[in-house]
C-alpha atoms as a PDB file:
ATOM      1  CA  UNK A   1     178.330  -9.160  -1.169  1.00  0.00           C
ATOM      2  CA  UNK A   2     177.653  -5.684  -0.133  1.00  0.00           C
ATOM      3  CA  UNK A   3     174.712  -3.384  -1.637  1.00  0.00           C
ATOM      4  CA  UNK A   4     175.543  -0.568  -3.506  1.00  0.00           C
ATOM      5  CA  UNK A   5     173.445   1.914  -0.796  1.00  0.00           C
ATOM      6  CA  UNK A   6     175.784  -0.493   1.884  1.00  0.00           C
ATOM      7  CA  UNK A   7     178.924   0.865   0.223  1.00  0.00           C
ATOM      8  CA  UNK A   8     177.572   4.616  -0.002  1.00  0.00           C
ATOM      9  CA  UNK A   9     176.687   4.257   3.717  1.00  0.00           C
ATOM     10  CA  UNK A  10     180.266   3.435   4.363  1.00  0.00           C
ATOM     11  CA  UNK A  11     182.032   6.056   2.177  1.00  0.00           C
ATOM     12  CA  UNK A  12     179.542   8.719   3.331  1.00  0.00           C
ATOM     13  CA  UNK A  13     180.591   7.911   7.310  1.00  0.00           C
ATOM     14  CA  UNK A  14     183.895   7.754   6.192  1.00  0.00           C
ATOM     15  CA  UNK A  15     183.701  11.241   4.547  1.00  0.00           C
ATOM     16  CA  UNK A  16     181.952  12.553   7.503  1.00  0.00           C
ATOM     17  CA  UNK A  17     184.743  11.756   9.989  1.00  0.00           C
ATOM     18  CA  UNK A  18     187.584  12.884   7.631  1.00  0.00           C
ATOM     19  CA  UNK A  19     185.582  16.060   7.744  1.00  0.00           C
ATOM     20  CA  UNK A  20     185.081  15.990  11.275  1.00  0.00           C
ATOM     21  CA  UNK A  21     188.557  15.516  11.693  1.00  0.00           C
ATOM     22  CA  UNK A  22     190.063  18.164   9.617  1.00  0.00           C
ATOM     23  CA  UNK A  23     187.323  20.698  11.255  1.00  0.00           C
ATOM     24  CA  UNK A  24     188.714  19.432  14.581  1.00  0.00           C
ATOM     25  CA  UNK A  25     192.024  20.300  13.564  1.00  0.00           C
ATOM     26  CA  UNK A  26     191.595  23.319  11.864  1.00  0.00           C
ATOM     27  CA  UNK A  27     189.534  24.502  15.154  1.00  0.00           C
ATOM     28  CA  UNK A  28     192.995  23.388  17.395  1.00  0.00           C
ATOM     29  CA  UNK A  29     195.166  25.239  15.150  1.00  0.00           C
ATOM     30  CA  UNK A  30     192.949  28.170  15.965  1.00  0.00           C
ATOM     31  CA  UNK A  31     192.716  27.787  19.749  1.00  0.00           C
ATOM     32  CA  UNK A  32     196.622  27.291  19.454  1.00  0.00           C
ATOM     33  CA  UNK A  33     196.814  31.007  17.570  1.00  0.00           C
ATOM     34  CA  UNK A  34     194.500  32.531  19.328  1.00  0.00           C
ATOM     35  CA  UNK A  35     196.107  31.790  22.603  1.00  0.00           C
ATOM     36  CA  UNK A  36     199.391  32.645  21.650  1.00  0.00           C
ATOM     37  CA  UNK A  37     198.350  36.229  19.934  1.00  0.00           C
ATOM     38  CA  UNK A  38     197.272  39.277  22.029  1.00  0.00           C
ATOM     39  CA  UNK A  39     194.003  38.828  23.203  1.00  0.00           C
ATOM     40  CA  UNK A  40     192.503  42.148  21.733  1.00  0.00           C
ATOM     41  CA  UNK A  41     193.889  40.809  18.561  1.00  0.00           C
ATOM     42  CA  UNK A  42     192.158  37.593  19.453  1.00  0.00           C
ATOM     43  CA  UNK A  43     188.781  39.029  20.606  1.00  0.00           C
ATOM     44  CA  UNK A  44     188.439  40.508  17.035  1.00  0.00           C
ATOM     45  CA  UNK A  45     189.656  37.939  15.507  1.00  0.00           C
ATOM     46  CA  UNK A  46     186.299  35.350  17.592  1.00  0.00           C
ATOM     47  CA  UNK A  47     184.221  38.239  16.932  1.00  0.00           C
ATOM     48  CA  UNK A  48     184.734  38.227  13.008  1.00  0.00           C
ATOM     49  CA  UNK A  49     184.747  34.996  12.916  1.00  0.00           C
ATOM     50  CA  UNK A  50     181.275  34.804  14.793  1.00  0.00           C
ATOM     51  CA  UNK A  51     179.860  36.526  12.249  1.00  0.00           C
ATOM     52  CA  UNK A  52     181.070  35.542   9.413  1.00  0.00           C
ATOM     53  CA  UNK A  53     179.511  32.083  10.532  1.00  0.00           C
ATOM     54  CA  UNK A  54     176.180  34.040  12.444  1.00  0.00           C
ATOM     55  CA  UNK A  55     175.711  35.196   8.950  1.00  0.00           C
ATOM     56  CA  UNK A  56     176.527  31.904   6.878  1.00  0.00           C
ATOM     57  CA  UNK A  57     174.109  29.897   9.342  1.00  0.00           C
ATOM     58  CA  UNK A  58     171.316  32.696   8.768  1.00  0.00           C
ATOM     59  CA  UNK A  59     171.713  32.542   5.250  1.00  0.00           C
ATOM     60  CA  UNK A  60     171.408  28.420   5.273  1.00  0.00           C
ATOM     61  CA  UNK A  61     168.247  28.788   7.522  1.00  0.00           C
ATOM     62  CA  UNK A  62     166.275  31.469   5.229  1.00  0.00           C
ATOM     63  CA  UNK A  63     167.385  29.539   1.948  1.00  0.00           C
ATOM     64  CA  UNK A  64     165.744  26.580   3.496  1.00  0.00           C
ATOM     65  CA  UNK A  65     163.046  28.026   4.827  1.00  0.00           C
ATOM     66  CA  UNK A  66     162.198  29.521   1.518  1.00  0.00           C
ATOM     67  CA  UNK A  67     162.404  26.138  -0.404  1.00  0.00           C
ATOM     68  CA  UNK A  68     160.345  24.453   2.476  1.00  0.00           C
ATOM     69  CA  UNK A  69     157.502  27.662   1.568  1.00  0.00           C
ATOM     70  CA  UNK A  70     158.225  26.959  -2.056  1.00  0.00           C
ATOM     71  CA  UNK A  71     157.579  23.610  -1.827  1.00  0.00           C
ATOM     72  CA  UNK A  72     154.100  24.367   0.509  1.00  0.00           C
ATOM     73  CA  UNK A  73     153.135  26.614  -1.796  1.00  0.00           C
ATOM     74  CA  UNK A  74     153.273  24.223  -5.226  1.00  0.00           C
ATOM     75  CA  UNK A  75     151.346  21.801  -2.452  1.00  0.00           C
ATOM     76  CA  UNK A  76     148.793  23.865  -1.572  1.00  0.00           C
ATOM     77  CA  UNK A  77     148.029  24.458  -5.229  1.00  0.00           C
ATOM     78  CA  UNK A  78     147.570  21.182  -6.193  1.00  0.00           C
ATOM     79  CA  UNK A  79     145.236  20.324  -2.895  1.00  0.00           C
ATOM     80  CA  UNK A  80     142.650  23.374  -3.503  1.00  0.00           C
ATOM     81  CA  UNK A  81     142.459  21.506  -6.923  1.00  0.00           C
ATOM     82  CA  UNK A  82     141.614  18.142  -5.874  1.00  0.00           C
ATOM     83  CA  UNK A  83     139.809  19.704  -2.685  1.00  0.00           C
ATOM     84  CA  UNK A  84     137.648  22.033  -5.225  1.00  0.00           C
ATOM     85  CA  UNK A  85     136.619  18.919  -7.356  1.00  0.00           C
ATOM     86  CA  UNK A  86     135.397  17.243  -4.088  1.00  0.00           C
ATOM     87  CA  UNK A  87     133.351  20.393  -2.564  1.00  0.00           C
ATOM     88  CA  UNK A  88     131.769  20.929  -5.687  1.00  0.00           C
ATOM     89  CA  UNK A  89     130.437  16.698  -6.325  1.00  0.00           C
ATOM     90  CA  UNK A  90     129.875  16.897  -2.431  1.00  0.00           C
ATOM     91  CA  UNK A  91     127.177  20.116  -2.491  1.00  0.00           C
ATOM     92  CA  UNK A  92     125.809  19.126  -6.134  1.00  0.00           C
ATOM     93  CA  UNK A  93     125.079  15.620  -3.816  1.00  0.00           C
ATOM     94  CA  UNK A  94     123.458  17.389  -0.815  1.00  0.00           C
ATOM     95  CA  UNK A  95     121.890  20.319  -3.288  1.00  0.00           C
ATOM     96  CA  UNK A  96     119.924  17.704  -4.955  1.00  0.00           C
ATOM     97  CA  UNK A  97     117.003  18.073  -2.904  1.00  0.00           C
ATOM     98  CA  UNK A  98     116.555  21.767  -2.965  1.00  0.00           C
ATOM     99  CA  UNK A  99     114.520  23.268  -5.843  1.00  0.00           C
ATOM    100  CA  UNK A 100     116.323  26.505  -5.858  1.00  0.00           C
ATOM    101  CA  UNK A 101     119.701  24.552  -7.474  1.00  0.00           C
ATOM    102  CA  UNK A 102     119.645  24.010 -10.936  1.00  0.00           C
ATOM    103  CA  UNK A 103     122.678  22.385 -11.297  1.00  0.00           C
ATOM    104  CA  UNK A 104     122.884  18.477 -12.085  1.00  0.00           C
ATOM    105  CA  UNK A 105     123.799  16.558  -9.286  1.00  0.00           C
ATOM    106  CA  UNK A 106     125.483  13.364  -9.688  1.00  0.00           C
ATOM    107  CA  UNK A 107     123.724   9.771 -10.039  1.00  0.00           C
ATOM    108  CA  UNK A 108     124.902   7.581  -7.039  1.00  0.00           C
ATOM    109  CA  UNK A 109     127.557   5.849  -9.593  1.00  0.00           C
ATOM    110  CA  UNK A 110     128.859   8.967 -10.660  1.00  0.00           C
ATOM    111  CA  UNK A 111     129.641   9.916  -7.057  1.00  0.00           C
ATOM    112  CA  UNK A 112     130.705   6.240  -5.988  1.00  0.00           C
ATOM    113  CA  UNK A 113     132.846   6.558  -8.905  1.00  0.00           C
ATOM    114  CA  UNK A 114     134.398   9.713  -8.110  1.00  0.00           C
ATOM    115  CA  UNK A 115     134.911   8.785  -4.501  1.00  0.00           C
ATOM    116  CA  UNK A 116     137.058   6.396  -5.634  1.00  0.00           C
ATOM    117  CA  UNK A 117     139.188   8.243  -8.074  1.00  0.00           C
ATOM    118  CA  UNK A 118     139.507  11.308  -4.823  1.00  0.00           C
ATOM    119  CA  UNK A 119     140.657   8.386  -2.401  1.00  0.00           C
ATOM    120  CA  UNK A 120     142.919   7.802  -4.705  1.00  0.00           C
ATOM    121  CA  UNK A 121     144.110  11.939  -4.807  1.00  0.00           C
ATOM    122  CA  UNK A 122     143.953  12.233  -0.577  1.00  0.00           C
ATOM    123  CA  UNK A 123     146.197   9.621  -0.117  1.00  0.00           C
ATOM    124  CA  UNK A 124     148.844  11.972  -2.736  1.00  0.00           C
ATOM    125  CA  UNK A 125     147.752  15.292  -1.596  1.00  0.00           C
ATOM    126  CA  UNK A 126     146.043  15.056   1.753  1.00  0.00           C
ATOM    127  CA  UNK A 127     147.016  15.606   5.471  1.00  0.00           C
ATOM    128  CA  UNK A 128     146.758  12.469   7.466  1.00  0.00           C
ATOM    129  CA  UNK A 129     143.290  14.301   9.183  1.00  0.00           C
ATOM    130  CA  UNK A 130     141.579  14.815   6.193  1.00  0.00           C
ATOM    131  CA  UNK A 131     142.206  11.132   5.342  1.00  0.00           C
ATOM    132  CA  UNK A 132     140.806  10.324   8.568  1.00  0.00           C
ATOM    133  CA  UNK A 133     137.337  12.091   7.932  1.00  0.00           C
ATOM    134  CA  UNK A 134     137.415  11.057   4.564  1.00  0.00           C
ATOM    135  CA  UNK A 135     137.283   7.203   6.218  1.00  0.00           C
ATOM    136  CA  UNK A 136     134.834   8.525   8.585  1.00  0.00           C
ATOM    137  CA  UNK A 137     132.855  10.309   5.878  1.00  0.00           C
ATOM    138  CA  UNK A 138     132.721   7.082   3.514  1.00  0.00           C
ATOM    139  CA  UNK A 139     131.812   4.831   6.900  1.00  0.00           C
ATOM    140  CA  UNK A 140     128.488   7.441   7.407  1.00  0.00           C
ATOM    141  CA  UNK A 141     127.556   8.254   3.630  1.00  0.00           C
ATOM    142  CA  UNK A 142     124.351   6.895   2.730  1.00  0.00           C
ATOM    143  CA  UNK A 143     123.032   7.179   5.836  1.00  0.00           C
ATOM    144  CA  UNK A 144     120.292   9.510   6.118  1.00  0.00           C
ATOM    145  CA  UNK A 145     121.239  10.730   9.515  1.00  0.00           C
ATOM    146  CA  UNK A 146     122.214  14.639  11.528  1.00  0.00           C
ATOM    147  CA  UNK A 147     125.910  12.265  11.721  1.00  0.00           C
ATOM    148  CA  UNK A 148     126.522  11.779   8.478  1.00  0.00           C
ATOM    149  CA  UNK A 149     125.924  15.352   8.149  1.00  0.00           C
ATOM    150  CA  UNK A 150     128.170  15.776  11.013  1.00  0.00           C
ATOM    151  CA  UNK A 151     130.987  13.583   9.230  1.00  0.00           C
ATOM    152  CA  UNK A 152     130.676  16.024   5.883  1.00  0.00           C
ATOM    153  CA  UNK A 153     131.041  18.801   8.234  1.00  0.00           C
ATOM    154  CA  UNK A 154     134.140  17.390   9.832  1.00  0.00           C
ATOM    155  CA  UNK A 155     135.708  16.811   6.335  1.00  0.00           C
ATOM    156  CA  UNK A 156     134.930  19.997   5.117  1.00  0.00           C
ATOM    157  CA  UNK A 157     137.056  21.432   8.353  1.00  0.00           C
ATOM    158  CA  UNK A 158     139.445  19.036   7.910  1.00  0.00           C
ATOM    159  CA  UNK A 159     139.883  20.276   4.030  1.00  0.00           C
ATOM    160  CA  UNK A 160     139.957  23.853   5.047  1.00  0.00           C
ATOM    161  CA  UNK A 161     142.375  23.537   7.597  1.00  0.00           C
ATOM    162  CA  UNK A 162     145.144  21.073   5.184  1.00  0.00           C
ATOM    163  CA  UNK A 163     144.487  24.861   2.862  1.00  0.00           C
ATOM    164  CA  UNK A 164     145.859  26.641   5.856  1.00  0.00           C
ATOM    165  CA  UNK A 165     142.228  28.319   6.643  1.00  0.00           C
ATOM    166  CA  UNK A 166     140.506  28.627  10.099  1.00  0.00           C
ATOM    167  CA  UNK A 167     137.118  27.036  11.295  1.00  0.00           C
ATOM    168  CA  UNK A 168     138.225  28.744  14.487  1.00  0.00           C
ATOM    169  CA  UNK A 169     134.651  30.410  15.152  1.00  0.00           C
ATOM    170  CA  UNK A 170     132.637  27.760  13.063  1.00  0.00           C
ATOM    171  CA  UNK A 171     130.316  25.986  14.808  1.00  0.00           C
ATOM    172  CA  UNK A 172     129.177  22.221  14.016  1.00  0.00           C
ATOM    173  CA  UNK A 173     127.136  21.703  10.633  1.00  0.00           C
ATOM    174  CA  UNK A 174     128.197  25.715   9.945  1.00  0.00           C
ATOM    175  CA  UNK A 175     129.576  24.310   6.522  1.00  0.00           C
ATOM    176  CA  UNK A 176     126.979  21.933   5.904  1.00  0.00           C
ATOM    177  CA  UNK A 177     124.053  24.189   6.122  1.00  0.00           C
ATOM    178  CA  UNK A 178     125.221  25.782   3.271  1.00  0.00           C
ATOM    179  CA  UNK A 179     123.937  23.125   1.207  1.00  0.00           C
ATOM    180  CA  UNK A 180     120.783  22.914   2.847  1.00  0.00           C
ATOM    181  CA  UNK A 181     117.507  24.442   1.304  1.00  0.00           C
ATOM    182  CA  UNK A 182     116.234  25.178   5.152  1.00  0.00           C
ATOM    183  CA  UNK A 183     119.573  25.431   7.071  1.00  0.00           C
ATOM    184  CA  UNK A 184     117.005  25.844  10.405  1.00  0.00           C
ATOM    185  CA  UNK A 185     115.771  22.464  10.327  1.00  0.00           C
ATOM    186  CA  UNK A 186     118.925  20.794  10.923  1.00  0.00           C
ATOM    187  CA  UNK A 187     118.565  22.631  14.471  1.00  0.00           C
ATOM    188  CA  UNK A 188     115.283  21.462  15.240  1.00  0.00           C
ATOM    189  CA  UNK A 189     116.200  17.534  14.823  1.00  0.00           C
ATOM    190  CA  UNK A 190     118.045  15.522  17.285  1.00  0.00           C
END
């Protein structure tokens, strides 16, 4: 027995040539006309009827391109949400050594836990390159290393650029050092 998407399959082809069929003839009967009628009459006839359909195909493209923005838009919402959550546990984490910060920063379960539940949001909300630094970010975390630093950084760009923001003139660990109670010393180490 057929599927019921099988049968839809099948009517929807077979709607699709009837229509391609009765364009086809509709188009021959015009040819036939046209060629038949004088051909100033006929120019102005091909030029009305260029753009009456120059204007219907212009109208299809900017209604689509406004639901594509639409749809971006109520995107892009939801990912500075999720992305917000994640910046703020992420510098509470690396802020936890500098006196000047007196906001809590989260135990290790709290931010193990938290990991999980954004993993969880990425593979929803974010771009397939954020979800690759995210890997590479979990792979170096807990390492006490300038490349874990490095994979934050990374992230971070990878974040700002799913937002539709540049890093164009951002140099490696620019984002990072923000965190940092001596942004200098990650310079000096190598």
């Amino acid at each position: 027995m057929f599927k019921k998407n099988t049968w839809f399959t099948i009517l929807g082809f077979i709607f699709l040539t009837i229509i391609c069929y009765v364009v086809w003839l509709i188009l021959a009967f015009f040819v036939k006309v046209l060629s038949t009628v004088d051909p100033n009459i006929s120019v102005s006839i091909l030029g009305g009827m260029v753009t009456i359909f120059g204007t219907l195909a212009a109208v299809i493209f900017t209604q689509n391109q406004t639901k594509i923005r639409d749809r971006e838009a109520a995107h892009i919402s939801t990912k500075v949400k999720v992305y917000k959550r994640f910046l703020k546990t992420v510098a509470l984490s690396l802020s936890k050594d500098n006196e000047s910060v007196s906001l809590k920063s989260p135990s290790e379960q709290e931010l193990v836990n938290y990991l999980v539940h954004f993993q969880t949001e990425i593979l929803l909300w974010g771009s397939p390159e954020v979800i690759k630094m995210f890997s590479e970010f979990i792979i170096e975390s807990g390492k006490e290393t300038k490349r874990s630093l490095l994979s934050v950084d990374n992230l971070y760009r990878a974040i700002r650029s799913d937002i539709g923001l540049s890093n164009k003139t951002l140099n490696n660990y620019d984002l990072v050092k923000m965190h940092l109670k001596d942004p200098n010393e990650l310079d000096q180490t190598d």
